[in-house]
Protein backbone atom coordinates (compact mmCIF):
# COMPACT_ATOMS: atom_id res chain seq x y z
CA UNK A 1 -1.28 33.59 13.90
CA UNK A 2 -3.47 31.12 15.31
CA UNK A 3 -2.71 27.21 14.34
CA UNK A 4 -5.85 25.28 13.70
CA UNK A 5 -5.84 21.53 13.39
CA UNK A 6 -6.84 19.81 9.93
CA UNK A 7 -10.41 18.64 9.56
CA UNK A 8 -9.58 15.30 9.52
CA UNK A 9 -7.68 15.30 12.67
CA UNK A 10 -10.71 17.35 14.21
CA UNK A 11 -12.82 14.23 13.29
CA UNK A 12 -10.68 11.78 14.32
CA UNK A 13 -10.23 13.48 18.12
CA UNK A 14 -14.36 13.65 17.96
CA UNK A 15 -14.32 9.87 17.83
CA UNK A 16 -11.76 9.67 20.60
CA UNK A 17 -13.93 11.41 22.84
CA UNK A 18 -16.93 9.51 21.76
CA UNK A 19 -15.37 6.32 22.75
CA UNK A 20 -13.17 7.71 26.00
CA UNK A 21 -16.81 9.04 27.44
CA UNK A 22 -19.17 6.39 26.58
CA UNK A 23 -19.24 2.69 27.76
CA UNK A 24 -21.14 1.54 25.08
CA UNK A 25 -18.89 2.01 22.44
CA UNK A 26 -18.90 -1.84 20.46
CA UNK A 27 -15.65 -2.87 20.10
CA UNK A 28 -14.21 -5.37 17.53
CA UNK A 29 -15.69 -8.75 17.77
CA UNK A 30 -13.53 -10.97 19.41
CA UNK A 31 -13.17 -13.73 16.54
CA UNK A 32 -10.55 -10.72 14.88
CA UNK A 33 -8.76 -9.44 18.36
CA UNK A 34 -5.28 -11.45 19.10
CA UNK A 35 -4.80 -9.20 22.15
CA UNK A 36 -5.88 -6.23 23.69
CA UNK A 37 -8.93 -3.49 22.72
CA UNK A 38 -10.07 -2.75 20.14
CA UNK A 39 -13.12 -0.17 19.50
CA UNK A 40 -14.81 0.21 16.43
CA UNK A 41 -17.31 3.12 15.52
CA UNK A 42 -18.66 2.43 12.07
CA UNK A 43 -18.56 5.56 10.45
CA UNK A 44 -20.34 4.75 6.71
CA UNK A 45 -21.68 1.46 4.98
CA UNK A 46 -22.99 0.14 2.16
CA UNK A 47 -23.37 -3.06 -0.16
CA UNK A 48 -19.97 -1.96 -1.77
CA UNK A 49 -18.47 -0.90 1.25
CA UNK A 50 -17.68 0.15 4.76
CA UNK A 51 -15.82 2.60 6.16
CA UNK A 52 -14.65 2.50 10.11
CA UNK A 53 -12.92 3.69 12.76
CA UNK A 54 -10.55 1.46 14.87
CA UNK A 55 -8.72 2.55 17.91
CA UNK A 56 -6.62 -0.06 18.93
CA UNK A 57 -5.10 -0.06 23.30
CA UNK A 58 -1.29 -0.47 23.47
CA UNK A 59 0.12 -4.20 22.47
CA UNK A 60 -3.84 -4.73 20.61
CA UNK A 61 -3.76 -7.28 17.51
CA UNK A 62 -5.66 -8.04 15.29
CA UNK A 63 -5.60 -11.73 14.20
CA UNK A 64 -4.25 -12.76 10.91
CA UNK A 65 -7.21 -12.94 8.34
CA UNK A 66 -7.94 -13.43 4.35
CA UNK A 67 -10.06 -10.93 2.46
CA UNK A 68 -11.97 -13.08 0.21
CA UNK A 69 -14.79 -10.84 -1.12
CA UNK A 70 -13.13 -7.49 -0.48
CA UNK A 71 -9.70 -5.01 -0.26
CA UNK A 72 -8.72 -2.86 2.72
CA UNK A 73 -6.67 -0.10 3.15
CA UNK A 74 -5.68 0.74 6.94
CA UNK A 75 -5.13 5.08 7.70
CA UNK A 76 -2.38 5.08 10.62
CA UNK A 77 -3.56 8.33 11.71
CA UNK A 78 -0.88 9.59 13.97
CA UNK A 79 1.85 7.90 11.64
CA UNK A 80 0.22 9.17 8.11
CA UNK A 81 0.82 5.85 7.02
CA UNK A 82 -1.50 3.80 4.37
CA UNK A 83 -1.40 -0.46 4.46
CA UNK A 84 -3.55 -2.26 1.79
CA UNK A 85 -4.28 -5.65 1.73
CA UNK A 86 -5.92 -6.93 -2.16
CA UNK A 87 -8.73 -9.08 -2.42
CA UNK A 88 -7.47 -12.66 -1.66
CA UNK A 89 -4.54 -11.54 0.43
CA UNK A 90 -4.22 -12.29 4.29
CA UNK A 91 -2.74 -9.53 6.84
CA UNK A 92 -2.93 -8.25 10.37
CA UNK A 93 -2.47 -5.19 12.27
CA UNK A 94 -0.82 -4.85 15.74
CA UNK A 95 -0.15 -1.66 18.15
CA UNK A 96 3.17 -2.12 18.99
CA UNK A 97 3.50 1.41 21.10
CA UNK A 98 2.44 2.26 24.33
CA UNK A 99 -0.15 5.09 23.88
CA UNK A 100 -3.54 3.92 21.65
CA UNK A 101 -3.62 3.99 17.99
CA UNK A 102 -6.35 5.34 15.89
CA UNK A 103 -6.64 3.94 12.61
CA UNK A 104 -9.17 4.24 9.76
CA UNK A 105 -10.47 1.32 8.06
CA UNK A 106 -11.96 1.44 4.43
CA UNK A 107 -13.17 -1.83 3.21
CA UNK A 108 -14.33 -2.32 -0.77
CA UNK A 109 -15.40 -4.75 -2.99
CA UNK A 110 -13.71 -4.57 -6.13
């Protein structure tokens, strides 16, 4: 019996590629990026929210920063782990490992 990867994970090694193989991939913008690289492909977006992929280089942060008009929840893809941070509340995000970290970002305004 043949083991086939979940549809989400097939998605999420699309992106990989995408950025791995293209230059031009935009990556975070540097007023949110302590250290490292950070890519970002925006994946969907609208006047209630935003949906994105991150894929963050070993030892990459992400500064510390509020969310006034909105919520986020962080996907730690590899570590099937969810982080949310409420409207009003401040957090961060660092790659502590030593391979990169893809990570889903879904932003809403509540």
């Amino acid at each position: 019996m043949e083991t086939k990867k979940r549809y989400s994970m097939t998605f999420v090694d699309t992106l990989i590629s995408e950025i791995e193989s293209n230059d031009s991939v935009p990556t975070l913008s540097p007023d949110f990026v302590e250290d490292g690289i950070i890519y970002k492909i925006e994946i969907y977006k609208d006047e209630m929210s935003e949906v994105s992929f991150l894929y963050l280089s070993p030892g990459a942060k992400i500064s510390p920063h509020e969310h006034v008009d909105d919520c986020e929840e962080y996907i730690l893809v590899k570590d099937r782990v969810t982080l949310h941070c409420k409207k009003g509340g401040t957090h961060s995000l660092e790659n502590p490992g030593d391979e990169w970290m893809p990570v889903i970002s879904i932003k809403s305004k509540e």
